[in-house]
C-alpha atoms as a PDB file:
ATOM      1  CA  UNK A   1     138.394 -70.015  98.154  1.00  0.00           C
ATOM      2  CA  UNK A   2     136.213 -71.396  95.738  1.00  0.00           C
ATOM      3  CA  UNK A   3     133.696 -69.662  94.012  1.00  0.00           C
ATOM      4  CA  UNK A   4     131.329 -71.873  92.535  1.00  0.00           C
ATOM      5  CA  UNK A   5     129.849 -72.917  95.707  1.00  0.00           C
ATOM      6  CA  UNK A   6     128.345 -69.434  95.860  1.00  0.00           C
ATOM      7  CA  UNK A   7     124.726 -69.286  95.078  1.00  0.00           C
ATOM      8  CA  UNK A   8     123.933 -67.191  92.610  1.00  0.00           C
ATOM      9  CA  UNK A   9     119.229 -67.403  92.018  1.00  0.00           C
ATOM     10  CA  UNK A  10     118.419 -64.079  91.247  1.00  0.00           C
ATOM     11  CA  UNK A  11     119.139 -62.870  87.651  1.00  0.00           C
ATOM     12  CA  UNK A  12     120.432 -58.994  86.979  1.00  0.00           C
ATOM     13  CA  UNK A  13     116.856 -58.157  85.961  1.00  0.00           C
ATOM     14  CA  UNK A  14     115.416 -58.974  89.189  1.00  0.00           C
ATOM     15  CA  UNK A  15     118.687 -58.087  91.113  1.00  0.00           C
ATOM     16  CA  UNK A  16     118.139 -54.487  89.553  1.00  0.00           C
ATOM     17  CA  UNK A  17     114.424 -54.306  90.360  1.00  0.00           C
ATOM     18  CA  UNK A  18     114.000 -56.062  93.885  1.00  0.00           C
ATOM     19  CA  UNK A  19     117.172 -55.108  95.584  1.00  0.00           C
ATOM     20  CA  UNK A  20     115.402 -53.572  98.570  1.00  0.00           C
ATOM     21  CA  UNK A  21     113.316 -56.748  98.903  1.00  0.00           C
ATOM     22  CA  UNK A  22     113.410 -58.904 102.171  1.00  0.00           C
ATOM     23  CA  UNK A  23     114.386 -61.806  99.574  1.00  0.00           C
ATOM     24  CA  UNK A  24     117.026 -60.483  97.960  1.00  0.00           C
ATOM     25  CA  UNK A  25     118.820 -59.191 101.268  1.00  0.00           C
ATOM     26  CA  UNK A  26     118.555 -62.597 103.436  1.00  0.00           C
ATOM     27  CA  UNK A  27     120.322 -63.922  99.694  1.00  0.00           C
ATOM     28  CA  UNK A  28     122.840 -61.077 100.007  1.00  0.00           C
ATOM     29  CA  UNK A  29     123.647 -61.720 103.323  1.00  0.00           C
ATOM     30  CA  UNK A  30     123.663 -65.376 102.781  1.00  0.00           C
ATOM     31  CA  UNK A  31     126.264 -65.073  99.745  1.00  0.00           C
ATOM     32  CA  UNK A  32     128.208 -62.782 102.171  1.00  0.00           C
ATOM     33  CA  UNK A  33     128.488 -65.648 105.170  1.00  0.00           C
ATOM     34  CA  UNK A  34     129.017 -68.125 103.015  1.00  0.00           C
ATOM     35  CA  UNK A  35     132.640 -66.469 101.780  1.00  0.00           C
ATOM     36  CA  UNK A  36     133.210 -65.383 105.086  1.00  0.00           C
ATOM     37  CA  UNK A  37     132.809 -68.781 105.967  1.00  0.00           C
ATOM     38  CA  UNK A  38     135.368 -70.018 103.186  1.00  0.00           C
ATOM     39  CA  UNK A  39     137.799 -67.657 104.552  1.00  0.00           C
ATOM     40  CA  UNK A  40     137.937 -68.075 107.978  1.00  0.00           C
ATOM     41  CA  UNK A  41     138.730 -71.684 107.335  1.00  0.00           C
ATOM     42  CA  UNK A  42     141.726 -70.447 106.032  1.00  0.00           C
ATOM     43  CA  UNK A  43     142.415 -67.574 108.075  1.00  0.00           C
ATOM     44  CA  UNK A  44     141.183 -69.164 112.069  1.00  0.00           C
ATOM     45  CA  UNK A  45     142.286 -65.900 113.393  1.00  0.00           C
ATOM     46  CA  UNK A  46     140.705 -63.192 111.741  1.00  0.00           C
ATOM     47  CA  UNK A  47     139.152 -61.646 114.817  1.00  0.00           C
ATOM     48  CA  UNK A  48     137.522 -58.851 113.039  1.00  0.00           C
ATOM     49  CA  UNK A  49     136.089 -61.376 110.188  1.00  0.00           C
ATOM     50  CA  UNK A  50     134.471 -63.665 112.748  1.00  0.00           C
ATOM     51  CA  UNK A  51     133.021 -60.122 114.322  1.00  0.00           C
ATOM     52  CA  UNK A  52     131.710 -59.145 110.957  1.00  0.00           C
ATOM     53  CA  UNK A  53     130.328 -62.604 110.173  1.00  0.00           C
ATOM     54  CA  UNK A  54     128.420 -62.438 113.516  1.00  0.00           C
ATOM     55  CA  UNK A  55     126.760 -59.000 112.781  1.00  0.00           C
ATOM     56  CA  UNK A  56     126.122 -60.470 109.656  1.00  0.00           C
ATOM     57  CA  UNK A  57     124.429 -63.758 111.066  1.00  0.00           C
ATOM     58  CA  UNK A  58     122.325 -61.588 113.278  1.00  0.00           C
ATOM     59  CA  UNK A  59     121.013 -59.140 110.369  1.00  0.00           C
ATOM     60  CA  UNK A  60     119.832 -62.295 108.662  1.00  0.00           C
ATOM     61  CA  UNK A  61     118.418 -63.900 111.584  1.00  0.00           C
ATOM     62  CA  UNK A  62     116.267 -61.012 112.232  1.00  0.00           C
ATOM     63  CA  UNK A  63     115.235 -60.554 108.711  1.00  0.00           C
ATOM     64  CA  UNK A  64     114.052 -64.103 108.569  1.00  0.00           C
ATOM     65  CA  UNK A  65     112.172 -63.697 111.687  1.00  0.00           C
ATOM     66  CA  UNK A  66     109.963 -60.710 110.281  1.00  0.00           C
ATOM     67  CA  UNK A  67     109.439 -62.932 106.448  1.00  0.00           C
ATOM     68  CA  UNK A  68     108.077 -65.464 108.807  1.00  0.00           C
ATOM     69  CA  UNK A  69     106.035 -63.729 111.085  1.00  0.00           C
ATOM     70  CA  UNK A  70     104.660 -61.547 107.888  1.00  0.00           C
ATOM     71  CA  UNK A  71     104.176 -64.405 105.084  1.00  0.00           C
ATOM     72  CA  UNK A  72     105.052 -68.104 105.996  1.00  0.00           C
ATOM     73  CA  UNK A  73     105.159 -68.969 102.590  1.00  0.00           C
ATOM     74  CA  UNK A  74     107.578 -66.770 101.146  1.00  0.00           C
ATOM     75  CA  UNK A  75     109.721 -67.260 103.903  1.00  0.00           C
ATOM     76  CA  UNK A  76     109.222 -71.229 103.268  1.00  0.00           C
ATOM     77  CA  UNK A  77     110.202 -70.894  99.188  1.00  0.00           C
ATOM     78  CA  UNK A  78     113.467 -68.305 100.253  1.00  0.00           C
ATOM     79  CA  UNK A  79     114.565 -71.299 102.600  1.00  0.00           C
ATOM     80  CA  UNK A  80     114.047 -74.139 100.717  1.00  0.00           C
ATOM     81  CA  UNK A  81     116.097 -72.131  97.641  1.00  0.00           C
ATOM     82  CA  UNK A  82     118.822 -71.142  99.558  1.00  0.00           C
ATOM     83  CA  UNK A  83     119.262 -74.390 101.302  1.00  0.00           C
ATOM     84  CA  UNK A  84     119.589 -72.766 104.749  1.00  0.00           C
ATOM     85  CA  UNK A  85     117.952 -74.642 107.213  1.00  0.00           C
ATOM     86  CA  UNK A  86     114.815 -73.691 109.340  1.00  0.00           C
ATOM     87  CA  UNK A  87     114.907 -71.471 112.443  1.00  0.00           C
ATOM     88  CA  UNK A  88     113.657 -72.608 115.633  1.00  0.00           C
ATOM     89  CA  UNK A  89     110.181 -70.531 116.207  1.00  0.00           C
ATOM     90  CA  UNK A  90     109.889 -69.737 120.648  1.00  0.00           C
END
């Protein structure tokens, strides 16, 4: 597993002040998938990792959902940064 590949934006300062912010969770979450990513390339059968990694998926899906339907900028900047791609908008 390597670590470097994690993303780390946010400094302690604002890690300690915004940690309830919409931002900070969808970066969180997108730390989390990205090392449950890493190891379930090692590990293909790690049922209950793939079932986390879902919920996980879904928690950030919804959260981007609401930064885009409540600022389309901010939720522009957070997805450009974290080099996640776009979600398809019904």
């Amino acid at each position: 597993m390597v670590k470097n590949s994690f993303i780390y934006v946010i400094s302690q300062e604002e890690k300690k002040e915004n940690s309830g912010s919409v931002e900070f969770q969808v970066f969180s979450f997108t730390n989390k998938i990205r090392r449950l990513t890493s190891h379930l390339e090692l590990h293909r059968k790690d049922y209950l990792s793939q079932r986390g990694l879902r919920k996980i998926l879904g928690k950030r899906q919804r959260l981007l959902a609401y930064l885009s339907k409540k600022s389309k900028g901010r939720y522009k900047e957070l997805i450009s940064r974290l080099d996640i791609r776009e979600s398809k908008t019904r």
